[in-house]
Structure formats: structure tokens, C-alpha cells
PDB file of N, CA and C in Angstrom:
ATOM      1  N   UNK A   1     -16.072   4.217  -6.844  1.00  0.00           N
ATOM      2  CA  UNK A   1     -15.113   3.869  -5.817  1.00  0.00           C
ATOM      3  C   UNK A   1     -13.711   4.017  -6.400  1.00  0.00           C
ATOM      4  N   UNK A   2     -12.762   4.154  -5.798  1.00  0.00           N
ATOM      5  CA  UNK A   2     -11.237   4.526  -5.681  1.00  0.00           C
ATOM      6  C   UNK A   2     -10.591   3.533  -5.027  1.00  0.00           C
ATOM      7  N   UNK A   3      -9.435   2.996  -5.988  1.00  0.00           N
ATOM      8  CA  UNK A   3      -8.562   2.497  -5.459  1.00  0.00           C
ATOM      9  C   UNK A   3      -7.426   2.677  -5.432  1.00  0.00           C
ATOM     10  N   UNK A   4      -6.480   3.356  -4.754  1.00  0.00           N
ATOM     11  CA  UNK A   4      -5.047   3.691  -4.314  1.00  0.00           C
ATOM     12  C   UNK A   4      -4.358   2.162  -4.287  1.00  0.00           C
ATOM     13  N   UNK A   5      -3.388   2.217  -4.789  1.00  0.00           N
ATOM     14  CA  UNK A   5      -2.206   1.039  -5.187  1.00  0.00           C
ATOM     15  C   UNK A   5      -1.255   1.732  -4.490  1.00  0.00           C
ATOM     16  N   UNK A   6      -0.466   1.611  -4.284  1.00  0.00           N
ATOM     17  CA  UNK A   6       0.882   1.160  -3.004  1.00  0.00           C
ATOM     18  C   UNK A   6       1.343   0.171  -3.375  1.00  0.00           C
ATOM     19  N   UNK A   7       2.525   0.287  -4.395  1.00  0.00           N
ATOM     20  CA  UNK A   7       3.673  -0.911  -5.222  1.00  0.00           C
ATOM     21  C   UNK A   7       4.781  -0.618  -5.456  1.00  0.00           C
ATOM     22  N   UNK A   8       5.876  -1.624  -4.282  1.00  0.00           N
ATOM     23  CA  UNK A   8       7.187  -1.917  -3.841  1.00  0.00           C
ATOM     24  C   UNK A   8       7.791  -2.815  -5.724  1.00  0.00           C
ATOM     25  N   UNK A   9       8.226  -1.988  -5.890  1.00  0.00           N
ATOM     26  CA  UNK A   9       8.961  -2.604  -6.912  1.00  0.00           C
ATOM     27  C   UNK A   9      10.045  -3.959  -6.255  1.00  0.00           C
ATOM     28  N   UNK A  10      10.799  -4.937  -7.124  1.00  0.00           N
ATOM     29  CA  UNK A  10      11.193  -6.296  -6.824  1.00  0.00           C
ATOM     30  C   UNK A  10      12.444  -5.526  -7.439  1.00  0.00           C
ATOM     31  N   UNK A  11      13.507  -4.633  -6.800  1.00  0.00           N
ATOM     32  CA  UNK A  11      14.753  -4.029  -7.361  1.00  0.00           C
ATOM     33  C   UNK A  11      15.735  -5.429  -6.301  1.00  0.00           C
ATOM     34  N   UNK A  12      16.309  -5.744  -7.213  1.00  0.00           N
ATOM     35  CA  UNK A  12      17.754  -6.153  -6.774  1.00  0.00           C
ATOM     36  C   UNK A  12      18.550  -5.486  -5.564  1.00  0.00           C
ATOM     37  N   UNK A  13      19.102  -5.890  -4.452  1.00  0.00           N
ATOM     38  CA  UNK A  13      19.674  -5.197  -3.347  1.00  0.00           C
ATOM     39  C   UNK A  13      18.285  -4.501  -2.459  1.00  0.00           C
ATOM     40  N   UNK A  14      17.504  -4.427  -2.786  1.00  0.00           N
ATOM     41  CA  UNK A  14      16.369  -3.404  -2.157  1.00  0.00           C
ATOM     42  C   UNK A  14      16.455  -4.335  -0.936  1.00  0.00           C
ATOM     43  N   UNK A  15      15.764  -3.273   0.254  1.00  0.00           N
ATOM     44  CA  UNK A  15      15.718  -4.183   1.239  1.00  0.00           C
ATOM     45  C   UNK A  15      13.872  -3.988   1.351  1.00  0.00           C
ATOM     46  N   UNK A  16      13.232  -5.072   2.345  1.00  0.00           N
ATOM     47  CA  UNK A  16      11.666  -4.833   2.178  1.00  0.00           C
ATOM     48  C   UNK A  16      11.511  -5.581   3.858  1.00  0.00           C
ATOM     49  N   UNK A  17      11.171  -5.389   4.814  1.00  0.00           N
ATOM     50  CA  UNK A  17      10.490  -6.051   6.247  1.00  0.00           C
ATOM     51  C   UNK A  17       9.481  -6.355   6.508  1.00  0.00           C
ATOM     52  N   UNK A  18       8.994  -7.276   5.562  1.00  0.00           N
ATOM     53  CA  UNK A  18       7.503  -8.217   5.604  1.00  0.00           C
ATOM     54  C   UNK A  18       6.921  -7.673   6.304  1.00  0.00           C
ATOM     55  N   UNK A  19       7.413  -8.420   7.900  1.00  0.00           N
ATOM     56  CA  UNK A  19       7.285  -8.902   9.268  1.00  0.00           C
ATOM     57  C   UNK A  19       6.565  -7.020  10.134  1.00  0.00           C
ATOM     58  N   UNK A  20       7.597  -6.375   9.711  1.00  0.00           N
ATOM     59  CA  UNK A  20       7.355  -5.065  10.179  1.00  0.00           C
ATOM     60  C   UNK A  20       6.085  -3.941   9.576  1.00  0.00           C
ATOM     61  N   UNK A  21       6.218  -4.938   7.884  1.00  0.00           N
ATOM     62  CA  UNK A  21       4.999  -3.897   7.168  1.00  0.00           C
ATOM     63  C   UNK A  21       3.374  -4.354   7.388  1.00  0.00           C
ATOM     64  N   UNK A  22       3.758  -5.743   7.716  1.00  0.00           N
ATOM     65  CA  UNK A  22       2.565  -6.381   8.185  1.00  0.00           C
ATOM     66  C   UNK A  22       1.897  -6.201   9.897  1.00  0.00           C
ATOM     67  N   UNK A  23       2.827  -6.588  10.596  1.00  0.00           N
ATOM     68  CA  UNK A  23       2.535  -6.115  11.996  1.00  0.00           C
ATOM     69  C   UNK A  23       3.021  -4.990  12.244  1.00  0.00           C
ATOM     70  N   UNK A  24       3.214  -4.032  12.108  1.00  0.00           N
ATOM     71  CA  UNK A  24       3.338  -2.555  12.492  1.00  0.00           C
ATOM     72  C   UNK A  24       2.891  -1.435  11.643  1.00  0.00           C
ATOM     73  N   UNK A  25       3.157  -1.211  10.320  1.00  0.00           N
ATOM     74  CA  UNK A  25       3.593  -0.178   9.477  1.00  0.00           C
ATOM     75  C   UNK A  25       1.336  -0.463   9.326  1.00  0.00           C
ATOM     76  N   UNK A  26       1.120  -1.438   8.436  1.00  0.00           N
ATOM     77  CA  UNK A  26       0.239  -1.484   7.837  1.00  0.00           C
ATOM     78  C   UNK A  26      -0.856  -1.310   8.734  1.00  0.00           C
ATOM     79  N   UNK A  27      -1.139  -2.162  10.053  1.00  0.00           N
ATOM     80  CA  UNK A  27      -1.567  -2.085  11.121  1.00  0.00           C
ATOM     81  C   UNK A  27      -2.341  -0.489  11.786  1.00  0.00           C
ATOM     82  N   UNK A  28      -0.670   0.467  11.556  1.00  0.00           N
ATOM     83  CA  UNK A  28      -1.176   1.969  11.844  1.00  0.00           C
ATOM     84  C   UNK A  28      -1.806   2.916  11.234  1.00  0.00           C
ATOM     85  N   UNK A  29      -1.425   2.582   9.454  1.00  0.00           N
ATOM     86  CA  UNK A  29      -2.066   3.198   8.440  1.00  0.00           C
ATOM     87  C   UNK A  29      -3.445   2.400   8.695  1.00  0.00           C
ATOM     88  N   UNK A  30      -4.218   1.319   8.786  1.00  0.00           N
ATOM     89  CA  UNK A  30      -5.509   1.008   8.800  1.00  0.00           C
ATOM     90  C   UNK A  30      -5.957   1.979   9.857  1.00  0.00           C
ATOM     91  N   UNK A  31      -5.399   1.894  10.858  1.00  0.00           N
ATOM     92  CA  UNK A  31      -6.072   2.371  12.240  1.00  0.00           C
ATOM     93  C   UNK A  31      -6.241   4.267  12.121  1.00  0.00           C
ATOM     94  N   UNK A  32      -5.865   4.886  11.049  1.00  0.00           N
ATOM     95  CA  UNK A  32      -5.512   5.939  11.061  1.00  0.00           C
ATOM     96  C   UNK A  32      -6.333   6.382   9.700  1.00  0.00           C
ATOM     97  N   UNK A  33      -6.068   5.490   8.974  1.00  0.00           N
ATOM     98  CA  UNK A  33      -7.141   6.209   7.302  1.00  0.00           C
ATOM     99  C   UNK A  33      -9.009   5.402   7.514  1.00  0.00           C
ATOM    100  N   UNK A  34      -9.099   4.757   8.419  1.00  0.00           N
ATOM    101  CA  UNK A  34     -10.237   4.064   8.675  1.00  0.00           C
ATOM    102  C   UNK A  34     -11.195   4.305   9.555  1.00  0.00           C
ATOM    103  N   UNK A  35     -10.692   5.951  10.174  1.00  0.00           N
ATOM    104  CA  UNK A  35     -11.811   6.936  10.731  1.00  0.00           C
ATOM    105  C   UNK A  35     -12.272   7.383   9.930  1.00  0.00           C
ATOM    106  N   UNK A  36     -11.799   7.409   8.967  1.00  0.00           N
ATOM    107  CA  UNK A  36     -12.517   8.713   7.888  1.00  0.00           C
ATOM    108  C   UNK A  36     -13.745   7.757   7.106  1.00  0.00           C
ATOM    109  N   UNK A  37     -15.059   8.179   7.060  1.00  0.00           N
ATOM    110  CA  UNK A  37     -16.065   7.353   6.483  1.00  0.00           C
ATOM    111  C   UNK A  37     -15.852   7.409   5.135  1.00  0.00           C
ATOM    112  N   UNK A  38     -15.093   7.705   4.067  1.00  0.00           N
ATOM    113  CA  UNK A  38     -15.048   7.261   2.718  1.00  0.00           C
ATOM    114  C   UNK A  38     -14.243   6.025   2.864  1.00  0.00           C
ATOM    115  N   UNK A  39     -13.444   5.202   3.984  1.00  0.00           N
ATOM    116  CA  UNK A  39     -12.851   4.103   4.126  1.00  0.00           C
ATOM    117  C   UNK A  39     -13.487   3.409   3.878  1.00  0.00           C
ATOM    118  N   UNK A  40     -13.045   2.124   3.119  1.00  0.00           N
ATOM    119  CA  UNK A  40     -13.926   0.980   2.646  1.00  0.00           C
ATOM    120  C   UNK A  40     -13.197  -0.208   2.611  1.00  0.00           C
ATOM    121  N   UNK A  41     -11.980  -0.543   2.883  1.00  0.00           N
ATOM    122  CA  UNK A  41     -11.521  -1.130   2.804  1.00  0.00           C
ATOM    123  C   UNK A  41      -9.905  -1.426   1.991  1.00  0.00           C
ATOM    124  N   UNK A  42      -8.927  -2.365   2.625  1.00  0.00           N
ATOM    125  CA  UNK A  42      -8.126  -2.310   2.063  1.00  0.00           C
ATOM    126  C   UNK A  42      -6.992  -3.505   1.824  1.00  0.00           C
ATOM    127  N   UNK A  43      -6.123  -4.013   1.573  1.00  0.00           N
ATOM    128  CA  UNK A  43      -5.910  -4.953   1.192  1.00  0.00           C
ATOM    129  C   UNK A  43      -4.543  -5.235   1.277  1.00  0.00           C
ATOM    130  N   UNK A  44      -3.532  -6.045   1.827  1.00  0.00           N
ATOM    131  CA  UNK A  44      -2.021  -5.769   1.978  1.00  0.00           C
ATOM    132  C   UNK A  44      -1.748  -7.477   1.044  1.00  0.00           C
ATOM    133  N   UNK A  45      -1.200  -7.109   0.243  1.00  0.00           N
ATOM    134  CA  UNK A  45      -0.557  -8.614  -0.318  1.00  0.00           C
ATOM    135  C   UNK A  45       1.347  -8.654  -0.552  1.00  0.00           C
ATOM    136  N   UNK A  46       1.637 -10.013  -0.427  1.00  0.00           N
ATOM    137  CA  UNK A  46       2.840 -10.001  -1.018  1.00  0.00           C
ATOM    138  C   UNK A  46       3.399 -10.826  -2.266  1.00  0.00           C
ATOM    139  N   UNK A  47       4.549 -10.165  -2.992  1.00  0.00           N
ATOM    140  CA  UNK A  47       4.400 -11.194  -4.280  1.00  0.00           C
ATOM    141  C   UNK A  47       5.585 -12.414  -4.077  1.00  0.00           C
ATOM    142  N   UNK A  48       4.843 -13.195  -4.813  1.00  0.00           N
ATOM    143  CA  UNK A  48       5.337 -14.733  -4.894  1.00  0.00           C
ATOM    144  C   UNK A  48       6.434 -14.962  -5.839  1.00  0.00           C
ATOM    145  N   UNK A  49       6.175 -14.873  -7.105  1.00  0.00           N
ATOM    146  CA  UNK A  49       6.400 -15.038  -8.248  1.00  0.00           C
ATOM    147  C   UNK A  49       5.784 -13.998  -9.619  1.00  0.00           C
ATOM    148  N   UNK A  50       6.959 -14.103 -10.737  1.00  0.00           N
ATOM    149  CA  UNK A  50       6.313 -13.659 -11.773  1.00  0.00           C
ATOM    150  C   UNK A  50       5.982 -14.767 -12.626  1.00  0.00           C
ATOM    151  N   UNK A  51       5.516 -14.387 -13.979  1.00  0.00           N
ATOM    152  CA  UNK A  51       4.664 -15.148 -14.992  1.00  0.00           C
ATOM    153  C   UNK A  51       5.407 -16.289 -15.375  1.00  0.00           C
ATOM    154  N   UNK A  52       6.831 -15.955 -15.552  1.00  0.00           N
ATOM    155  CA  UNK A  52       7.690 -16.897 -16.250  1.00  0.00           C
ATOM    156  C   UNK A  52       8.334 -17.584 -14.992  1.00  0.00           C
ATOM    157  N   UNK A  53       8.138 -19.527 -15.052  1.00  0.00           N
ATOM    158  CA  UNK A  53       8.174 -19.927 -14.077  1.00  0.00           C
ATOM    159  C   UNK A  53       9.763 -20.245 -13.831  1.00  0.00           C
ATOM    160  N   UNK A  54       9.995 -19.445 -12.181  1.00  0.00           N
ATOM    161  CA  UNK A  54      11.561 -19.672 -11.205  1.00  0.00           C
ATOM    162  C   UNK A  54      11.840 -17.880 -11.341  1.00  0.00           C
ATOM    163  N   UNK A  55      10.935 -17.286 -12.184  1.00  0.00           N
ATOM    164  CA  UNK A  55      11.204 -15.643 -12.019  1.00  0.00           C
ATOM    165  C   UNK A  55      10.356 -15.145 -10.475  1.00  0.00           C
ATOM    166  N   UNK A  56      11.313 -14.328 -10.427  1.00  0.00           N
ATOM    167  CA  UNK A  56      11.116 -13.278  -9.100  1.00  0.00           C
ATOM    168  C   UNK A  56       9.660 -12.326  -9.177  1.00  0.00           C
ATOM    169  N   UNK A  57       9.158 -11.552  -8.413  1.00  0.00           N
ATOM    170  CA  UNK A  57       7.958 -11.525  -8.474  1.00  0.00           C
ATOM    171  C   UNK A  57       7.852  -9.836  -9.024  1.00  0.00           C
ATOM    172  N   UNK A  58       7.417  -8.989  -9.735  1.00  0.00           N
ATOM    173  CA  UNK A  58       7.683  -8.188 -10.360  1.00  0.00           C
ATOM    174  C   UNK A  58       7.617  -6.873  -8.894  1.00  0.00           C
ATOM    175  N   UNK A  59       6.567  -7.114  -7.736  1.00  0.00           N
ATOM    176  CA  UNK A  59       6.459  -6.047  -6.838  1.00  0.00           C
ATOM    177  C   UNK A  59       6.763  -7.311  -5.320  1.00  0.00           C
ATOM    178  N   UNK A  60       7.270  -6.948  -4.546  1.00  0.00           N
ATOM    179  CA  UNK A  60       7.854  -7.661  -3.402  1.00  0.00           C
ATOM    180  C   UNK A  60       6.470  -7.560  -2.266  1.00  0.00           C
ATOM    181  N   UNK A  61       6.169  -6.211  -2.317  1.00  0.00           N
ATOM    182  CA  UNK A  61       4.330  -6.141  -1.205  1.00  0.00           C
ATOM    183  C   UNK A  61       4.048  -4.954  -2.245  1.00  0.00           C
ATOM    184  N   UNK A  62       2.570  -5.227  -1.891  1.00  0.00           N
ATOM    185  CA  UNK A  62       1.410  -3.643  -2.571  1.00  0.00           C
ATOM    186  C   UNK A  62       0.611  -3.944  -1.504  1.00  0.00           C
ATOM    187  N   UNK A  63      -0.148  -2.799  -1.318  1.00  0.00           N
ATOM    188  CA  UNK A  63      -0.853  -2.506  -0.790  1.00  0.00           C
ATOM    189  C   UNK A  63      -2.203  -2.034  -1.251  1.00  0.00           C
ATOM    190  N   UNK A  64      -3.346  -2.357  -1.143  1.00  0.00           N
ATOM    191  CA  UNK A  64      -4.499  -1.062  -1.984  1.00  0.00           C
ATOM    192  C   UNK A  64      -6.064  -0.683  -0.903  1.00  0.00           C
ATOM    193  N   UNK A  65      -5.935   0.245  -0.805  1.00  0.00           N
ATOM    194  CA  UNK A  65      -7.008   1.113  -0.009  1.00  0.00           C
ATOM    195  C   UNK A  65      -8.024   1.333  -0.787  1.00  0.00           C
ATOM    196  N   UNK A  66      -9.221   0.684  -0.145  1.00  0.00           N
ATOM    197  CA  UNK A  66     -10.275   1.251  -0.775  1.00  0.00           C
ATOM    198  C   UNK A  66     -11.154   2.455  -0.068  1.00  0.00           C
ATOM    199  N   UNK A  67     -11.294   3.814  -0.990  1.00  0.00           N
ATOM    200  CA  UNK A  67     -12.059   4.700  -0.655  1.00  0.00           C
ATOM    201  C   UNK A  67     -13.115   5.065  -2.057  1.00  0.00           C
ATOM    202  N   UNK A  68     -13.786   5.889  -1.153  1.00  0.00           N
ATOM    203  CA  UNK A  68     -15.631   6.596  -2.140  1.00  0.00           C
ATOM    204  C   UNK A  68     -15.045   7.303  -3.361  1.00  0.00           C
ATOM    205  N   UNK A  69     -13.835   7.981  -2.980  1.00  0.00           N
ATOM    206  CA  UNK A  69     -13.061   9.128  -3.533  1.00  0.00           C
ATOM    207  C   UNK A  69     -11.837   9.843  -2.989  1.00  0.00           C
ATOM    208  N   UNK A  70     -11.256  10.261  -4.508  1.00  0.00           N
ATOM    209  CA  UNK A  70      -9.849  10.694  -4.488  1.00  0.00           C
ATOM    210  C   UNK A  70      -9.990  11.902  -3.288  1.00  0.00           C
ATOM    211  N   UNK A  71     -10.375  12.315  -3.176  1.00  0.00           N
ATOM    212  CA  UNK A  71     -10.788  13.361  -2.320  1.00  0.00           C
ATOM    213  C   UNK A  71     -10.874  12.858  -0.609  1.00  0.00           C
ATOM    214  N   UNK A  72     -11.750  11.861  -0.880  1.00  0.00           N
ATOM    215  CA  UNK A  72     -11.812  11.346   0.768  1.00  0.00           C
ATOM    216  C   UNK A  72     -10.378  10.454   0.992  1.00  0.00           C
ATOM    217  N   UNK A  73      -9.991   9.937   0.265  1.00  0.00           N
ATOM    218  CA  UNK A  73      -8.663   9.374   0.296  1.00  0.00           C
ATOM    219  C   UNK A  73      -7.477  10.764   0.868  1.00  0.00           C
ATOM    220  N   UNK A  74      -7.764  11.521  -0.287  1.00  0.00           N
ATOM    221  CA  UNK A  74      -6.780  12.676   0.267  1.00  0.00           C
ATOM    222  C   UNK A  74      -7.100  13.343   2.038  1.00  0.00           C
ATOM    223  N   UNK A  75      -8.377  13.482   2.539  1.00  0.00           N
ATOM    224  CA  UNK A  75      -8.634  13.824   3.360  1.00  0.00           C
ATOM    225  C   UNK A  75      -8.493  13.079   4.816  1.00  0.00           C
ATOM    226  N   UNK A  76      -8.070  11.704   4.198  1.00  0.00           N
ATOM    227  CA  UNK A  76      -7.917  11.068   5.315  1.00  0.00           C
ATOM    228  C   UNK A  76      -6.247  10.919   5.566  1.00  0.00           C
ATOM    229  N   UNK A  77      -5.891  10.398   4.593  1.00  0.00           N
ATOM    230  CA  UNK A  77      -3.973  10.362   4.661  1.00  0.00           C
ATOM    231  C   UNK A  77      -3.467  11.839   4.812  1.00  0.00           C
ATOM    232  N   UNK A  78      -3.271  12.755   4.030  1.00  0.00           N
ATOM    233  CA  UNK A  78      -3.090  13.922   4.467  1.00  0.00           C
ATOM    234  C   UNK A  78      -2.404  14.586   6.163  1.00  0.00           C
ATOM    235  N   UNK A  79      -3.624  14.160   7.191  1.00  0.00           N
ATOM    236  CA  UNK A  79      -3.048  14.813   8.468  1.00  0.00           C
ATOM    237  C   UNK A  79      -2.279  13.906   8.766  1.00  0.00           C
ATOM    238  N   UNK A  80      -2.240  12.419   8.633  1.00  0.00           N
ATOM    239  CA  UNK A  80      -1.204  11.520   8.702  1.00  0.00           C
ATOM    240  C   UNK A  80       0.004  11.013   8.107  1.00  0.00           C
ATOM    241  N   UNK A  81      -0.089  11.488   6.871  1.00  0.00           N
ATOM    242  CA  UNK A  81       1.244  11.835   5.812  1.00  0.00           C
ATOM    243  C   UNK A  81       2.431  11.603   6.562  1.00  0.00           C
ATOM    244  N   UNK A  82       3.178  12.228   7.645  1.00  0.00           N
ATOM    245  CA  UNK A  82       4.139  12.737   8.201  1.00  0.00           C
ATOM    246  C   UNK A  82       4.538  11.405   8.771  1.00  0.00           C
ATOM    247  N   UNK A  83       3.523  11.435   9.770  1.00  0.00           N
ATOM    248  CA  UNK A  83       3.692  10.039  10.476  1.00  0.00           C
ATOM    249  C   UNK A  83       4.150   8.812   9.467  1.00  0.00           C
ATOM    250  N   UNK A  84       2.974   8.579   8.767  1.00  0.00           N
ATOM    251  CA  UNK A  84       3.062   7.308   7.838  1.00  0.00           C
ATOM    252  C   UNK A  84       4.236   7.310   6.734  1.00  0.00           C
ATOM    253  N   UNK A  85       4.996   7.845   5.816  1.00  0.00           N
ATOM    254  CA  UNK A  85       6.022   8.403   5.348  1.00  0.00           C
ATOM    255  C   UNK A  85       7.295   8.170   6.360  1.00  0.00           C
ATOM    256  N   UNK A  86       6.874   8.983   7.326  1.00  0.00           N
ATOM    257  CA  UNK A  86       8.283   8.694   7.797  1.00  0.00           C
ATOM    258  C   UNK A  86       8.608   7.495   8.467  1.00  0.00           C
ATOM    259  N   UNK A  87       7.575   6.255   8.732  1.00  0.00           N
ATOM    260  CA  UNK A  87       7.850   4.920   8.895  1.00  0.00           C
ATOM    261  C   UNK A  87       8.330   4.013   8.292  1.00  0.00           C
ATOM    262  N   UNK A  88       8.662   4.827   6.890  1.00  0.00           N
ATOM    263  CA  UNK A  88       9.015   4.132   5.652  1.00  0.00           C
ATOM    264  C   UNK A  88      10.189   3.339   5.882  1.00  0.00           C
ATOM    265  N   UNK A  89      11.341   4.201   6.614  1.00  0.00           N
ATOM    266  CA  UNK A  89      12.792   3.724   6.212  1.00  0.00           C
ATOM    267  C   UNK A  89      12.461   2.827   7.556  1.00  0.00           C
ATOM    268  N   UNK A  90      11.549   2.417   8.628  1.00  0.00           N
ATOM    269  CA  UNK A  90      11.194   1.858   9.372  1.00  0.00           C
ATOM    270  C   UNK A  90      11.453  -0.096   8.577  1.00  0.00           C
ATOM    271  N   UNK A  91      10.729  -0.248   7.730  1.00  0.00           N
ATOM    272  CA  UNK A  91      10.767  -1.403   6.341  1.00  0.00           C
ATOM    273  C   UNK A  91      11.044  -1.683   4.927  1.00  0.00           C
ATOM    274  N   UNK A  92      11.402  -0.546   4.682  1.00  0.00           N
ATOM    275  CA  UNK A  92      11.964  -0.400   3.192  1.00  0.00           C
ATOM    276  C   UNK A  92      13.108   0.826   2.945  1.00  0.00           C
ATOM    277  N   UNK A  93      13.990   0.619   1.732  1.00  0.00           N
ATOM    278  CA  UNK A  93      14.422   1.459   1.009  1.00  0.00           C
ATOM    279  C   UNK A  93      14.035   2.300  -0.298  1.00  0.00           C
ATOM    280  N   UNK A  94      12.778   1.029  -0.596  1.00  0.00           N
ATOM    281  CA  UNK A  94      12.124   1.337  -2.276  1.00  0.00           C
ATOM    282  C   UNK A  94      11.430   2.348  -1.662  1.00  0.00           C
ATOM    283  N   UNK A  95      11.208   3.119  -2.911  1.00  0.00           N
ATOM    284  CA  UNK A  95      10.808   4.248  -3.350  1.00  0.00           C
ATOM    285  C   UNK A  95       9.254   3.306  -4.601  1.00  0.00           C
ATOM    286  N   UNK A  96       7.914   3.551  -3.579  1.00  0.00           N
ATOM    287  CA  UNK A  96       7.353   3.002  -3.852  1.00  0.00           C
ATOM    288  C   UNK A  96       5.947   3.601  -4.994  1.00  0.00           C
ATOM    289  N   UNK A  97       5.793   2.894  -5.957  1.00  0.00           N
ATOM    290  CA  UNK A  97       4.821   3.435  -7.232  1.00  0.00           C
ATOM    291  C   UNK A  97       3.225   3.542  -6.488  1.00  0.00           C
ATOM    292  N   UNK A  98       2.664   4.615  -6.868  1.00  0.00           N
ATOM    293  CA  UNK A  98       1.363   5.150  -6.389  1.00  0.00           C
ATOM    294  C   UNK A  98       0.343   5.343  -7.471  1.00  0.00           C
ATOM    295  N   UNK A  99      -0.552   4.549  -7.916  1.00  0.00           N
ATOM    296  CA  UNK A  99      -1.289   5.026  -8.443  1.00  0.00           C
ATOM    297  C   UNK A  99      -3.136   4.998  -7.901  1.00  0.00           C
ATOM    298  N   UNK A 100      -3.373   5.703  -8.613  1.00  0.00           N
ATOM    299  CA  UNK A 100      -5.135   6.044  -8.226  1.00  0.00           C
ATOM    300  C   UNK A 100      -5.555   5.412  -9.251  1.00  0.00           C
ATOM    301  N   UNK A 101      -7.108   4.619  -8.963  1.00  0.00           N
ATOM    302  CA  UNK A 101      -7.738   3.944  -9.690  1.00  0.00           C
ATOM    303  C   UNK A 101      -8.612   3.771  -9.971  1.00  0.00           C
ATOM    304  N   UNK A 102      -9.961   4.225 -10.682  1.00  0.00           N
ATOM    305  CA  UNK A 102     -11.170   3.885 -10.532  1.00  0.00           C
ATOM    306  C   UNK A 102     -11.672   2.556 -10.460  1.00  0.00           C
ATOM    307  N   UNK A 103     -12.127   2.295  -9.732  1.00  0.00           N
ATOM    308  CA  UNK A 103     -12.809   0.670  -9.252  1.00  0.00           C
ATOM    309  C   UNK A 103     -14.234   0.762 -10.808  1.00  0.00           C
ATOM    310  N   UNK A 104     -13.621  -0.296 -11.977  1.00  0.00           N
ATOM    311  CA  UNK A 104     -15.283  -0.535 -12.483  1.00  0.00           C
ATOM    312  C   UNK A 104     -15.633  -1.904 -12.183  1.00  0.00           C
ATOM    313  N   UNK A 105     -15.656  -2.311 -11.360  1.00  0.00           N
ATOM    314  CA  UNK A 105     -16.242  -3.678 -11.294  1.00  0.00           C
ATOM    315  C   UNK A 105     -15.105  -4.001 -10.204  1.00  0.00           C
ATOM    316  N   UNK A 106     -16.226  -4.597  -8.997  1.00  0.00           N
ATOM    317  CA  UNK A 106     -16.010  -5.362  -7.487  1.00  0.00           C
ATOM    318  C   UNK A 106     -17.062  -6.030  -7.395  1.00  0.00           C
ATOM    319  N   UNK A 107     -16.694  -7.184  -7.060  1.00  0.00           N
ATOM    320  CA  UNK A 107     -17.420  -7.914  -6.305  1.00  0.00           C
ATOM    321  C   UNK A 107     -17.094  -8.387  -4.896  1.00  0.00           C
TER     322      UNK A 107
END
């Protein structure tokens, strides 16, 4: 299994719209990468805090999609790219970190 990360860095001045990434933005990407049967699930969190206590939280929201494979991941975002991308400046300014992940251990 594959896990895609979607992480809003915690930059100073950045702007981020909870409210909008939660009820709108995130909402359309489920409804849109969750035809494709390598979908498995996915996960929207926001950060609280970092380690050292009264510090700021190192990522503001992430996101992580679970798919079978990098491949079915690609096959599903892909025709929706355009759409989803360009909703961006819709809730954010960050320029957000992407990485792919092999899942060894879920429960």
C-alpha cells in the first residue's frame, strides 16, 4: 500500500483556510480520487503544536491518501490535477511538500 502525504508547511505570514480545506477543497478531492478502486482511504488532519511546549506546529494541515499503488494514485489524480491544483489559491498560499510512501505496517 501507498501513502501520498500532502504537507502545508507552518511559514510565518502564510495564509491557510481550515474552514474551506475541510468543507470544500478536501470534500472534492475525496469525491473525485475515490472512484478509482486502488482508493483506500484517506485522512485530513490539522496541526496543533510542535514538540517543544508554546511552539507552533511544524505543518498547519496534511493530508494523506491511501492507495494499492503509485500508479493507481497517479491514475486517479491525474484527469483531476487541473481542477484540484487550481483550488489551491482557493485556501492557501503555501506551496505544499509531497511525498510518496510505502505503508509497512497499518493497522
Amino acid at each position: 500500500m501507498i501513502k501520498i502525504s500532502i504537507l502545508y508547511p507552518n511559514h510565518k505570514g502564510s495564509r491557510f483556510d481550515m474552514d474551506y480545506y475541510v468543507k470544500t477543497h478536501m470534500p472534492l478531492s475525496i469525491k473525485l480520487l475515490s472512484t478509482h478502486p486502488g482508493f483506500k482511504g484517506v485522512s485530513v488532519e490539522q496541526g496543533l503544536a510542535g514538540a517543544i511546549p508554546g511552539s507552533g506546529p511544524a505543518h498547519v494541515a496534511m493530508s494523506h491518501f491511501l492507495f494499492t499503488s503509485m500508479e493507481d494514485f497517479l491514475a486517479a489524480f491525474m484527469p483531476h490535477a487541473p481542477v484540484l491544483q487550481g483550488d489551491m489559491p482557493n485556501y492557501t498560499d503555501i506551496e505544499p511538500v509531497i511525498q510518496f510512501n510505502e505503508v509497512l505496517i497499518h493497522q
